[in-house]
Protein backbone atom coordinates (compact mmCIF):
# COMPACT_ATOMS: atom_id res chain seq x y z
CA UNK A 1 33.61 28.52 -13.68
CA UNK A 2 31.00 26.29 -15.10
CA UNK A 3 32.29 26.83 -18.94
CA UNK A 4 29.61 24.46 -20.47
CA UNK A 5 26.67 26.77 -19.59
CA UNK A 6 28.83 29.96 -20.49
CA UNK A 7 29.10 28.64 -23.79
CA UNK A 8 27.34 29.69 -27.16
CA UNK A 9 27.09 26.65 -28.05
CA UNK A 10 25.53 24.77 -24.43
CA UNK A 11 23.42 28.15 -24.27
CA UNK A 12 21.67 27.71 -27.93
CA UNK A 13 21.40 23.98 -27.04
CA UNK A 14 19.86 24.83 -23.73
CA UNK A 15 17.41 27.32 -25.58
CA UNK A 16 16.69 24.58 -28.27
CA UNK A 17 15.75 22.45 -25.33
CA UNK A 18 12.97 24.65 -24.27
CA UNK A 19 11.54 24.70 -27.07
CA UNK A 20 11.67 20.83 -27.48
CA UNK A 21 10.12 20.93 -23.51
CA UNK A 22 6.86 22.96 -25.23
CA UNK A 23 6.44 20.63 -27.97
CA UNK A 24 6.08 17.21 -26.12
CA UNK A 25 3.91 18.89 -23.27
CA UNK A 26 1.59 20.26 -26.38
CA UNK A 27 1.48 17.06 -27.90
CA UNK A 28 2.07 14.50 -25.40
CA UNK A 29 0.37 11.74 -27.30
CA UNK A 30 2.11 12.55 -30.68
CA UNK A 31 5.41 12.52 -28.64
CA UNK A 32 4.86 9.38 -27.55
CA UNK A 33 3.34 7.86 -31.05
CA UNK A 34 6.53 8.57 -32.20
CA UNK A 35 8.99 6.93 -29.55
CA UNK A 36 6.58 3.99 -30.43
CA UNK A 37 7.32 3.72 -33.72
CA UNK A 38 11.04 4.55 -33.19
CA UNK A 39 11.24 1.57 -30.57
CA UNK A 40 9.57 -1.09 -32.74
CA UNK A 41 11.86 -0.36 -35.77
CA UNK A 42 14.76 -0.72 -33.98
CA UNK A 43 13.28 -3.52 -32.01
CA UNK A 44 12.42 -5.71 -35.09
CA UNK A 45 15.80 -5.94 -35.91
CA UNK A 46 17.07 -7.94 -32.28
CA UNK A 47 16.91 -11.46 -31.45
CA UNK A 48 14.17 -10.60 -28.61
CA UNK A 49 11.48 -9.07 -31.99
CA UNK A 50 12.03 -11.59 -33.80
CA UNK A 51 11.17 -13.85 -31.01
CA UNK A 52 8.07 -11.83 -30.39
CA UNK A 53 7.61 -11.29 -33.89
CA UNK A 54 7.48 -7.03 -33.64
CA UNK A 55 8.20 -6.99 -37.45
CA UNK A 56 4.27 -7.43 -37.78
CA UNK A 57 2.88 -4.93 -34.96
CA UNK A 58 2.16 -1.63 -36.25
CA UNK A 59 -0.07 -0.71 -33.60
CA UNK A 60 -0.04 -0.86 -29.49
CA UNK A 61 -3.23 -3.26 -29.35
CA UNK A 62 -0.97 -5.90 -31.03
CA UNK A 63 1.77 -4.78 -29.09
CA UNK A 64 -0.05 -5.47 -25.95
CA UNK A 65 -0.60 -8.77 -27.41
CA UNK A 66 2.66 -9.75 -28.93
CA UNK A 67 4.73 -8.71 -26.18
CA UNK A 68 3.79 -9.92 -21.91
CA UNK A 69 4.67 -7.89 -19.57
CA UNK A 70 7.85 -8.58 -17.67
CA UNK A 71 9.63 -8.33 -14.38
CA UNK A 72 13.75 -8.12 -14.26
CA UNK A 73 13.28 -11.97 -13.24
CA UNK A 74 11.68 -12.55 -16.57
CA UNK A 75 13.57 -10.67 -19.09
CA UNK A 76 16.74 -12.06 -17.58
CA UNK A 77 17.40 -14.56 -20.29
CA UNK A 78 17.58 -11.92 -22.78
CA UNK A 79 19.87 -10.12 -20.39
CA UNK A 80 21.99 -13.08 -19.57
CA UNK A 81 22.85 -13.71 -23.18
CA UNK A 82 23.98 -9.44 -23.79
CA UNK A 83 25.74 -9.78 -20.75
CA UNK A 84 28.12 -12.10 -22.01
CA UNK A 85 28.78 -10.55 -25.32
CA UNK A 86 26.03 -11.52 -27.92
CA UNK A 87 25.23 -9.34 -29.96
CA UNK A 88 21.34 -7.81 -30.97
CA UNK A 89 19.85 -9.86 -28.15
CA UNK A 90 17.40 -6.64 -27.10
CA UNK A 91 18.88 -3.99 -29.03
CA UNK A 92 20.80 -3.47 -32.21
CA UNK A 93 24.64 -4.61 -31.56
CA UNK A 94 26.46 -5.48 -27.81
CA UNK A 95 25.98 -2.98 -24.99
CA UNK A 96 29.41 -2.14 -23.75
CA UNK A 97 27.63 -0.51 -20.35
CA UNK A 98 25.56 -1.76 -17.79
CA UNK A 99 24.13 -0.25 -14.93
CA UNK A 100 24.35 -2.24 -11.66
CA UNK A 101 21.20 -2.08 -9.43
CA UNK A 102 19.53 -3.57 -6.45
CA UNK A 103 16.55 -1.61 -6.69
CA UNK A 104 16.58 -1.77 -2.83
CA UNK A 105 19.26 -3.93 -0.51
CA UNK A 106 18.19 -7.31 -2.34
CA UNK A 107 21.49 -9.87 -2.06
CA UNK A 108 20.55 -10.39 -6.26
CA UNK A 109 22.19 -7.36 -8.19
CA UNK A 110 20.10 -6.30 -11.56
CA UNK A 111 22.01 -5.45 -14.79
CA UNK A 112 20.76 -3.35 -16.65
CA UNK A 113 21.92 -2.67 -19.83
CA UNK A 114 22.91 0.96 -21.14
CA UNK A 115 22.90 1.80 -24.87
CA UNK A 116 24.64 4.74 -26.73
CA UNK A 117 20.69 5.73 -27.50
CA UNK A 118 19.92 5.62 -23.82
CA UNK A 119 22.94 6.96 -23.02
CA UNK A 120 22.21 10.20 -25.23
CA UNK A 121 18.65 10.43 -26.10
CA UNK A 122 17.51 9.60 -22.75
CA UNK A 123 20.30 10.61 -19.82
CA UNK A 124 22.23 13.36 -21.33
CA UNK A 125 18.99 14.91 -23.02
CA UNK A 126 16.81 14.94 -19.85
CA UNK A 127 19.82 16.55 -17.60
CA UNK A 128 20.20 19.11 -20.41
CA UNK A 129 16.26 19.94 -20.04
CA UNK A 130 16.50 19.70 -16.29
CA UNK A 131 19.51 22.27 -16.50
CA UNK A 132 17.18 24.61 -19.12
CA UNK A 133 13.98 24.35 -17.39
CA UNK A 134 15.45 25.50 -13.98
CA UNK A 135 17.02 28.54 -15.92
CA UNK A 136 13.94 29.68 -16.99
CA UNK A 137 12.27 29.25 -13.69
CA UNK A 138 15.27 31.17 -12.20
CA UNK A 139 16.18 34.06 -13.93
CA UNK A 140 18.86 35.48 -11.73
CA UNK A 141 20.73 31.89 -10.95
CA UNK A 142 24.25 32.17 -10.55
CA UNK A 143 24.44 27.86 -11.27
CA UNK A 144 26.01 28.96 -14.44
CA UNK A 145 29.20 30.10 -12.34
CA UNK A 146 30.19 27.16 -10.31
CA UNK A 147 29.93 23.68 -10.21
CA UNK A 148 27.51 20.66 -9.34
CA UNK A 149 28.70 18.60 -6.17
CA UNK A 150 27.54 15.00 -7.32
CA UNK A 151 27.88 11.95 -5.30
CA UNK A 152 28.16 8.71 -7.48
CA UNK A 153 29.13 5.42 -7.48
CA UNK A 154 31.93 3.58 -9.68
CA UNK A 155 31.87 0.87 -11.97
CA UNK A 156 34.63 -2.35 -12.68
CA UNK A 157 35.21 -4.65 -16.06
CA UNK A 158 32.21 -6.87 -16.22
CA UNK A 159 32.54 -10.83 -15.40
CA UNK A 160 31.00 -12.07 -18.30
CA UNK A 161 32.67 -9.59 -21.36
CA UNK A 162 36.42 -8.40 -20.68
CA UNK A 163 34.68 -5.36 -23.35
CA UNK A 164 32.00 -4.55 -21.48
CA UNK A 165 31.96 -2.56 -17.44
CA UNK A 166 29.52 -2.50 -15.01
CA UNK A 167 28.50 -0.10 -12.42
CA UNK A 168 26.00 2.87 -10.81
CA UNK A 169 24.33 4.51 -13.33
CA UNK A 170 25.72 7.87 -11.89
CA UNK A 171 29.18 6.26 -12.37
CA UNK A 172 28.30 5.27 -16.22
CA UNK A 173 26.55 8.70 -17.12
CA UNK A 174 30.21 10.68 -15.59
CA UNK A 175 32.20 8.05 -17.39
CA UNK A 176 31.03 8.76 -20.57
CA UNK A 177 29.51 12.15 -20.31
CA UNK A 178 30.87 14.86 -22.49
CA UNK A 179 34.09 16.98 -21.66
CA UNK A 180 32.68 20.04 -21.53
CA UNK A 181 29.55 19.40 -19.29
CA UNK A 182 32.34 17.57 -16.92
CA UNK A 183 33.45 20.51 -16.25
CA UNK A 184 30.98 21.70 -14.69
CA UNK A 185 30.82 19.00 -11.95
CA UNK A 186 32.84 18.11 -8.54
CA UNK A 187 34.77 16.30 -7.28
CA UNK A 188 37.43 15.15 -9.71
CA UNK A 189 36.33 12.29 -12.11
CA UNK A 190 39.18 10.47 -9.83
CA UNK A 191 37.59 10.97 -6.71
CA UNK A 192 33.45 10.78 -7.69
CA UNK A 193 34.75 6.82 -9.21
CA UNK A 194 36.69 5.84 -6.49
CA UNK A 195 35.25 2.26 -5.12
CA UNK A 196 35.75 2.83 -1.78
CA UNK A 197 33.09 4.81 -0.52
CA UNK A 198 35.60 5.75 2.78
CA UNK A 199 38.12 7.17 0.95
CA UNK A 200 35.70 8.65 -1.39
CA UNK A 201 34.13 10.55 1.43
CA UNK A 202 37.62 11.55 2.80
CA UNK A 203 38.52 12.92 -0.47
CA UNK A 204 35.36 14.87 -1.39
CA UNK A 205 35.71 16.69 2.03
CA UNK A 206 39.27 17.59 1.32
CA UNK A 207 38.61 18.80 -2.50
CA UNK A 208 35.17 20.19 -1.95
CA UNK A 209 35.46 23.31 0.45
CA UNK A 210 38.14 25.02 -1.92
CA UNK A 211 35.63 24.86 -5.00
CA UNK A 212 32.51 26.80 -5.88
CA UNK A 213 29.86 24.72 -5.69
CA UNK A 214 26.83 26.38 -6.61
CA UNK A 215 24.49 23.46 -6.87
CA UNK A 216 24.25 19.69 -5.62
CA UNK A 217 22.93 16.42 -6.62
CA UNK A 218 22.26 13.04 -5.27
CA UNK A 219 20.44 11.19 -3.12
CA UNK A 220 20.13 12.95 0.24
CA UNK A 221 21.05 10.19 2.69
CA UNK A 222 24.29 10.06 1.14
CA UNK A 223 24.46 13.91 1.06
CA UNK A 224 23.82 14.02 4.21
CA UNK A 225 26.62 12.18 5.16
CA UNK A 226 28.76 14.63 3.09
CA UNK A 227 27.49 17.55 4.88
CA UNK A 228 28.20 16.19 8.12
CA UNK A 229 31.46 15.66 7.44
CA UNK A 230 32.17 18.24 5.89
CA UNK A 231 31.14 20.84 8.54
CA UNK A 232 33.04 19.11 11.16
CA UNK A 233 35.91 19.20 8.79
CA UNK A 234 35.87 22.49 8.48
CA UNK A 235 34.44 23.91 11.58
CA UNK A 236 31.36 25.89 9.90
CA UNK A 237 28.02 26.05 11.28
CA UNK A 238 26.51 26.15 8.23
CA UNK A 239 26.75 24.78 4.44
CA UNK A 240 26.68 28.53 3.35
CA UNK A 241 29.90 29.23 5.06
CA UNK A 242 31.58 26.89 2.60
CA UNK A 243 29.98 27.38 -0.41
CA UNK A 244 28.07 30.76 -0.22
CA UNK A 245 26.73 30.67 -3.46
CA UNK A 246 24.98 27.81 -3.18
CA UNK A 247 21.57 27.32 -4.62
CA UNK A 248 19.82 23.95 -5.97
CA UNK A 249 19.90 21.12 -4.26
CA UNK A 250 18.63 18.28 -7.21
CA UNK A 251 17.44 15.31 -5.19
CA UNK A 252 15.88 11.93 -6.14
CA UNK A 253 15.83 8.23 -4.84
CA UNK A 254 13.99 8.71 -1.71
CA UNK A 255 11.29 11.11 -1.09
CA UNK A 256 12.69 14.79 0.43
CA UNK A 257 9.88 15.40 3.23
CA UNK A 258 11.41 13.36 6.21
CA UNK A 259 15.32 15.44 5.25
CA UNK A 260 13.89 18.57 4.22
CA UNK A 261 13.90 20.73 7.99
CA UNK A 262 17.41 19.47 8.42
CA UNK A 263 18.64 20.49 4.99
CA UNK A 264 16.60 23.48 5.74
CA UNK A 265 19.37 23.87 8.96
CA UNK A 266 22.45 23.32 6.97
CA UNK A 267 21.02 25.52 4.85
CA UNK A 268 19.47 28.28 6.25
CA UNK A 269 18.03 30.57 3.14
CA UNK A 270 15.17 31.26 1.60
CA UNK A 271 16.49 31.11 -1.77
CA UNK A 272 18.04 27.90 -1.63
CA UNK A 273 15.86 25.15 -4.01
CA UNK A 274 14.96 21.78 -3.70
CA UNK A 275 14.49 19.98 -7.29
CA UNK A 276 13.20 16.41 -7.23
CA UNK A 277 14.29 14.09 -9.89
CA UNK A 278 13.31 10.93 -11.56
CA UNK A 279 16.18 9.32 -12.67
CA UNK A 280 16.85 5.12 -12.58
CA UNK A 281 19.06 2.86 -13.71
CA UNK A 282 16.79 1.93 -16.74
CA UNK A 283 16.36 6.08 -17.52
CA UNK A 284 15.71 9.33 -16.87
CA UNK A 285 11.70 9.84 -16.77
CA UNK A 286 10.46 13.20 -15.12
CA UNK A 287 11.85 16.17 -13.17
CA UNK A 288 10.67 18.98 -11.08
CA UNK A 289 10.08 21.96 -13.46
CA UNK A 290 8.30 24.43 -11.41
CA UNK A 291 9.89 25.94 -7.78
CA UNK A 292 6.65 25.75 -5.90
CA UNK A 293 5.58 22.75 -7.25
CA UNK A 294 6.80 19.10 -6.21
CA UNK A 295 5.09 17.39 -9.07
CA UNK A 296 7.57 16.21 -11.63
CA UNK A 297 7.31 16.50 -15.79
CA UNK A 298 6.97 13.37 -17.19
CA UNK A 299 9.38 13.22 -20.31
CA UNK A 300 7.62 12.17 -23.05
CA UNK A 301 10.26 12.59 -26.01
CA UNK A 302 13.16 10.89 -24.56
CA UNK A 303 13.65 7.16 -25.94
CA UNK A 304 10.81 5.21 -23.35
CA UNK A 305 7.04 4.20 -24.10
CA UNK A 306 5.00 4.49 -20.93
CA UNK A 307 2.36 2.15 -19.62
CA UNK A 308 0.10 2.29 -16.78
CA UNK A 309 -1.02 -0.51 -14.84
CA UNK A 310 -4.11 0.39 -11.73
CA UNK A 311 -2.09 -1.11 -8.45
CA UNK A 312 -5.51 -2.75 -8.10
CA UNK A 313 -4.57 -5.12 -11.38
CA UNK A 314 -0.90 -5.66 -10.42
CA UNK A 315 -1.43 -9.38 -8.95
CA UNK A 316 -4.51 -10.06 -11.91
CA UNK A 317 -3.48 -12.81 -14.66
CA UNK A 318 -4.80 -10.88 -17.29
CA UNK A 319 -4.50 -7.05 -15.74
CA UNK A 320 -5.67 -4.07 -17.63
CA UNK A 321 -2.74 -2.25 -19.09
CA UNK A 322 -3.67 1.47 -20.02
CA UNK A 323 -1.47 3.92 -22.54
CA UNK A 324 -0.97 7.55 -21.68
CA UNK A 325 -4.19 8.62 -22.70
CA UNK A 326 -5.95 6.51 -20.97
CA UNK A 327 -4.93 7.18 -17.14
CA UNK A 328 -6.44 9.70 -15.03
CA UNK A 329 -5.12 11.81 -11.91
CA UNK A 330 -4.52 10.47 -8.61
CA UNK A 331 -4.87 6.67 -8.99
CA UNK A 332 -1.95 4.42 -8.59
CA UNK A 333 -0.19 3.34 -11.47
CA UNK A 334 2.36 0.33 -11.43
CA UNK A 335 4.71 1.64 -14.37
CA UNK A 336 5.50 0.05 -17.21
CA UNK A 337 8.45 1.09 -19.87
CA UNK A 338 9.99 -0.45 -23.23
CA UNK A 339 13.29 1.78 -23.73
CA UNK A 340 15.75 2.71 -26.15
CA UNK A 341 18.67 -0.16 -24.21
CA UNK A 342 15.84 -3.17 -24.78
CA UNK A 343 13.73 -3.02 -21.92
CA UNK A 344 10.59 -4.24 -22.87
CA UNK A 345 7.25 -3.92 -21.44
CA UNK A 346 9.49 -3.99 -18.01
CA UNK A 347 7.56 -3.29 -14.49
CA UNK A 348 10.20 -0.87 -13.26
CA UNK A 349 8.71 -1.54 -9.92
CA UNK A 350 7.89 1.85 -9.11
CA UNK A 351 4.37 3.07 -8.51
CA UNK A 352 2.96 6.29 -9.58
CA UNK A 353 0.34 8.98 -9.61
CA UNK A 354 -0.31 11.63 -11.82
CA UNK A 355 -1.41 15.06 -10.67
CA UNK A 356 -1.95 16.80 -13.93
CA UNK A 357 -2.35 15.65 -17.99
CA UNK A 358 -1.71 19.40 -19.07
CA UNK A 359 0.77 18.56 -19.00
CA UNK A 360 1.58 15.22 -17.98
CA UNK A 361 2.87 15.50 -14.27
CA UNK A 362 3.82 12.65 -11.70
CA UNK A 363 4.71 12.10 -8.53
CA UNK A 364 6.38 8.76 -6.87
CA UNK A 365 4.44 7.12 -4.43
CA UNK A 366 6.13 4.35 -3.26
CA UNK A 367 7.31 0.57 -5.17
CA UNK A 368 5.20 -2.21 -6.08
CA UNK A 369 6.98 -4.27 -3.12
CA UNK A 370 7.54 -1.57 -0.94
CA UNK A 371 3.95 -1.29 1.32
CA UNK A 372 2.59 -3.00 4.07
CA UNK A 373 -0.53 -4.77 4.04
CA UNK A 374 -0.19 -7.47 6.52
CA UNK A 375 -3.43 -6.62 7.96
CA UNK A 376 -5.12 -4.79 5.23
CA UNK A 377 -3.87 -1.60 5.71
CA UNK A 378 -2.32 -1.08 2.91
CA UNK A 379 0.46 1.54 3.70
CA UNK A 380 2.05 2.81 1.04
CA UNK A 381 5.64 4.68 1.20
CA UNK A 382 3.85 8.00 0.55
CA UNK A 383 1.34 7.16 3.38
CA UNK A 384 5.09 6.91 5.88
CA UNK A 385 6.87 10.00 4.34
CA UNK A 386 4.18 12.37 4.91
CA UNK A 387 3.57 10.68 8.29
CA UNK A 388 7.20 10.90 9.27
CA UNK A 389 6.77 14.70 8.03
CA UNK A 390 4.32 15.30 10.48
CA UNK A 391 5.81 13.60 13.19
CA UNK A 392 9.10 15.71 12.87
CA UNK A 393 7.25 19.09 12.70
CA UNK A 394 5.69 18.26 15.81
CA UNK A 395 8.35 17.05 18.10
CA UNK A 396 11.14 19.24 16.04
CA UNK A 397 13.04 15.92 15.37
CA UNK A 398 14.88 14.96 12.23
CA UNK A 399 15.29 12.00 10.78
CA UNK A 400 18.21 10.20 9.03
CA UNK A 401 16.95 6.98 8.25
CA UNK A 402 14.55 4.56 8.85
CA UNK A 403 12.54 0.93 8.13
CA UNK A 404 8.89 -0.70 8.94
CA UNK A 405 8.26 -4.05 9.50
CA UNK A 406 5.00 -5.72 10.79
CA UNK A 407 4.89 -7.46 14.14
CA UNK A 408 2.42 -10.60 13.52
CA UNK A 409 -0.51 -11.88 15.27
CA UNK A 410 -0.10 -13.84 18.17
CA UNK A 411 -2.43 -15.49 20.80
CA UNK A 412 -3.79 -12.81 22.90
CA UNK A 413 -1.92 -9.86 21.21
CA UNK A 414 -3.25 -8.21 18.12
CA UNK A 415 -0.26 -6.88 15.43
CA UNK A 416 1.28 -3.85 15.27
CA UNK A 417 4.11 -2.19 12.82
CA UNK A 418 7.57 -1.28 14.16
CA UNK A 419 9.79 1.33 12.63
CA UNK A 420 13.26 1.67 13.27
CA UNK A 421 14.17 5.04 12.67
CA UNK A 422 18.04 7.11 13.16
CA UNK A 423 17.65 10.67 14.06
CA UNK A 424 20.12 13.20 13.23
CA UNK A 425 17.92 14.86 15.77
CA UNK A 426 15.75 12.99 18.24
CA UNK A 427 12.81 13.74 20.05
CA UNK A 428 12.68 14.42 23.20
CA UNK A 429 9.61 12.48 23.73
CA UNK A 430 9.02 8.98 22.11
CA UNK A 431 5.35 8.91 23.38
CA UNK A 432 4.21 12.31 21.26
CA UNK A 433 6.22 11.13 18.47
CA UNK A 434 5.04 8.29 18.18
CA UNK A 435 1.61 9.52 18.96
CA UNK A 436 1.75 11.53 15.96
CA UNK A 437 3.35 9.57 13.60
CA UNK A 438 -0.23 7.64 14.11
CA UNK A 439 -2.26 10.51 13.74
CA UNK A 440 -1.17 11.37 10.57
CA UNK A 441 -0.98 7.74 8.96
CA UNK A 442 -4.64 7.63 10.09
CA UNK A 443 -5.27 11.05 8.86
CA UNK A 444 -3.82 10.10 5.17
CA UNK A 445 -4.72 6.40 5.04
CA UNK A 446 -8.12 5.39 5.64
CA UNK A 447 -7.70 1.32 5.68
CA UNK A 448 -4.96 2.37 7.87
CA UNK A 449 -7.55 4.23 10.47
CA UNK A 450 -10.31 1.75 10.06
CA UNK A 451 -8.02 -1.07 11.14
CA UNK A 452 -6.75 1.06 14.28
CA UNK A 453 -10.07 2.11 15.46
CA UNK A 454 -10.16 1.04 19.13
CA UNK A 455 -6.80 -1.37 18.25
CA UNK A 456 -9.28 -3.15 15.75
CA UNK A 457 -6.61 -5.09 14.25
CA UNK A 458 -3.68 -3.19 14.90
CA UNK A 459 -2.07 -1.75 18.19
CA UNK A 460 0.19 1.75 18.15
CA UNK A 461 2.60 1.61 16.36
CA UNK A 462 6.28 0.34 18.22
CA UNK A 463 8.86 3.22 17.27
CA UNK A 464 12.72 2.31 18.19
CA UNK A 465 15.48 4.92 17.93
CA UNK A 466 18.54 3.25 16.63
CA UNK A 467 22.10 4.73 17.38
CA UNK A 468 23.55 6.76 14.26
CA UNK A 469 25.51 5.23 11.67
CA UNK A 470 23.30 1.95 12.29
CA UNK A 471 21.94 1.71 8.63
CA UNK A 472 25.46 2.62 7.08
CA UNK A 473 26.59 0.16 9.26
CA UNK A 474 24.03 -2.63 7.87
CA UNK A 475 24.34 -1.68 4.13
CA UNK A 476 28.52 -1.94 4.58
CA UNK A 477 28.10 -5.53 6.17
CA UNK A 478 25.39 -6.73 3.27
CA UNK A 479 28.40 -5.06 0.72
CA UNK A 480 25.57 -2.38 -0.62
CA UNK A 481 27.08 0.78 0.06
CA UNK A 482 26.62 2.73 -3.27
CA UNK A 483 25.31 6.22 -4.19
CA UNK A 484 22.41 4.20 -6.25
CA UNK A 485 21.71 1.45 -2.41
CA UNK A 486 18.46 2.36 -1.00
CA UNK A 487 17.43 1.51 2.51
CA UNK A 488 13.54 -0.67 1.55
CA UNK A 489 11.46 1.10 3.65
CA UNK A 490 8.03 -0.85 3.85
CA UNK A 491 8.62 -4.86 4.42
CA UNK A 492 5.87 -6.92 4.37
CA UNK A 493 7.64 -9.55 6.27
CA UNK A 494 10.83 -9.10 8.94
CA UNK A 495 13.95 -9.84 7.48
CA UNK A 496 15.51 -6.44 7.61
CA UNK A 497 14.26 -5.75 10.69
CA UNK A 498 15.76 -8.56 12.33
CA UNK A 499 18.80 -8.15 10.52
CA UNK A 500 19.37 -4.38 12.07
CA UNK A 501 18.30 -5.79 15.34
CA UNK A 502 20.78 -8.75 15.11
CA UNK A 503 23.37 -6.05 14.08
CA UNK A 504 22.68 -3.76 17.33
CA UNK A 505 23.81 -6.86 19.55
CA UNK A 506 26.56 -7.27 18.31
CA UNK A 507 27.76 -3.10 18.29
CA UNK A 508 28.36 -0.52 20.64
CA UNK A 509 25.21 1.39 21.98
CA UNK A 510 26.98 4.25 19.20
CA UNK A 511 27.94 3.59 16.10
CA UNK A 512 29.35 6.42 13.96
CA UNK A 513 29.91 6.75 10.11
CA UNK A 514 33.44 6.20 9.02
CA UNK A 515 36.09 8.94 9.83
């Protein structure tokens, strides 16, 4: 039994939560104002606002001018020096946490560090709210009664500082996430750290079947691999047969459309819900508060200061930067945070849109290096999930996983893009897929359409099926199989693509995931 939620005490602070919720979407700018305010006193105090002299900003015009904007690449000094130890470099004393990210499959890991603020105000706080708000939405949920399957990573004892560890957020948050709201969660602490994401797989699908697992979270490539696994472990047909009481499924990384209709199979009820959440190594920012409604809350009390940059100003020397007030509904934003662990005026690299400012709601439509515009195109992640979407609802395929390359220019052959895409079910013909994955990308992406009309500048699109278990396959050999490893799905240029097809050459034509 989930005795957290069962509580007095998790149930008042769940209530208190709500009402916390109301305020910041009633006041969004105040809410922010204040996390402004809170960031530059604490700020002042570090060896990075003393460099950028915050002690004498007491507004965001001069903060815009005090402080540049800056990628991981650039604020890596700063990290460098709390890595090893120093102390105050971005934030008041030494952060004894960092989370380990890639972002995407980049050989460069980011570190980002995680403070006892972040840690609480921002992580812990925003998983609380999730919890509350899909209470309220869900009157007769039975979450309260079992447990959350998560899938997370692990961490290890840092390099630089014998003090300080290093891992997947999701691994940091269970480490030092309070007793009682561990108890609500599955597998065993043991298991969810273990390193080895083999054995961690093995384990889950040994310890997970006897438990009531009412909800799950993660990112659903991984959980797909779970399910899979699972079922064949224990002979069901469907994910209800082993945990009958299932009912949330919270989901984030990746966007859901391309998984949903095989979920949907392993799942097969109409009560079952699909939550999408925003949560990153550098916080947690939004979640999905409403059931029929995929736009996410943006969290506006929470320890981070939001800035908007137009996607049109992202490669500008002197772009316009805009506050919350300032932005307007669907335009693509380049986002911007400073955050309660010292990130300051950081491009996460995500890109965003909002869909409402009463309140303030977002959705994720792709990263800032994650398109293709090879031949002015510019096709955006958003622009290939709904796409892929389409595709699948026409041919009743279902994909697994997938990446886009272009296919340049050459004499007497104009380009083209070619996806690589695994199928937990395939189509049985190519030609429609195919057929309709460029329908719809024409349908949803105008500089998309007027570059195919009559093969313009770009031919139909060159779709390869890959044998399952391929991109498990390629993350283990690059060493970035983690719960937090994304496969990048837009490339402007061919590496990965030529890495995966290297890879096939040198496999069988099947390649499974690990028994």
């Amino acid at each position: 039994m989930l005795l957290p939620l069962l509580s007095p005490f998790i149930k008042n602070s769940l209530t208190s939560r709500l009402k916390s919720i109301e305020v910041f979407k009633k006041h969004p700018l105040e809410a922010q104002q204040k996390v402004f305010q809170e960031l530059l006193n604490k700020g002042k105090k570090t060896i990075f606002g003393k460099d950028h002299s915050l002690e004498k900003v007491n507004n965001y015009e001069a903060f815009q001018k005090q402080v540049p904007l800056r990628s991981y690449e650039n604020l890596y000094s700063y990290i460098e020096r709390a890595l090893k130890g120093e102390k105050n470099v971005l934030w008041p004393g030494v952060p004894l946490w960092f989370s380990k990210s890639s972002g995407t499959t980049n050989a460069r890991s980011k570190y980002i560090p995680i403070t006892p603020e972040n840690l609480h105000h921002c992580n812990y706080t925003a998983g609380k709210d999730m919890l509350a708000a899909y209470l309220l939405s869900m009157p007769h949920s039975q979450l309260p009664k079992g447990k959350i399957l998560s899938i997370i990573g692990s961490h290890e004892p840092s390099p630089w500082n014998r003090a300080a560890r290093c891992g997947d957020v999701s691994a940091v948050l269970a480490e030092n996430m309070p007793w009682y709201y561990a108890l609500g969660r599955a597998p065993s602490k043991k298991v969810a750290l273990l390193a080895d994401w083999e054995e961690k797989i093995t384990r889950i699908v040994e310890e997970a079947p006897r438990m009531n697992i009412t909800g799950i979270a993660g990112v659903p490539t991984w959980v797909m691999v779970i399910i899979e696994k699972l079922l064949a472990a224990t002979q069901k047909s469907n994910l209800l047969e082993v945990w009958p009481n299932l009912e949330v499924f919270f989901h984030g990384a990746v966007h859901f459309a391309p998984y949903a209709s095989q979920f949907q199979k392993w799942i097969p009820s109409n009560y079952m819900q699909y939550r999408d959440v925003y949560n990153a190594s550098e916080g947690f920012f939004a979640f999905q508060e409403e059931p029929n409604n995929t736009s996410m809350l943006l969290l506006l009390s929470h320890g981070i200061f939001y800035e908007f940059l137009p996607l049109p100003e992202l490669e500008k020397e002197n772009p316009t930067v805009l506050p919350l007030e300032g932005v307007e509904c669907n335009i693509p934003y380049a986002l911007i945070i400073t955050t309660n662990s010292g990130l300051w005026r950081y491009l996460i690299g995500d890109t965003i849109m909002f869909t409402s400012k009463n309140p303030y709601t977002i959705r994720i439509i792709g990263r800032t290096k994650s398109y293709i515009n090879v031949f002015g195109e510019e096709v955006m992640v958003e622009n290939a999930e709904r796409a892929l979407a389409h595709a699948c609802k026409i041919t009743g395929s279902q994909v697994q996983d997938y990446t886009v390359a272009p296919i340049f220019l050459e004499a007497h052959q104009k380009g083209r893009h070619q996806w690589l895409i695994e199928f937990t079910v395939p189509p049985s013909d190519i030609t429609q897929f195919t057929a309709a994955l460029d329908e719809a990308l024409q349908n949803c992406n105008s500089d998309y359409a007027a570059k195919r009309q009559k093969n313009l500048a770009l031919e139909l699109p060159l779709v390869q099926i890959v044998p399952s278990g391929t991109f498990y396959q390629w993350l283990q050999k690059r060493g970035r199989v983690s719960s937090q490893t994304k496969v990048p799905r837009l490339s402007n240029e061919r590496k990965y693509v030529e890495e995966i097809l290297a890879l096939l050459n040198q496999t069988p034509p099947s390649v499974n995931y690990p028994k």
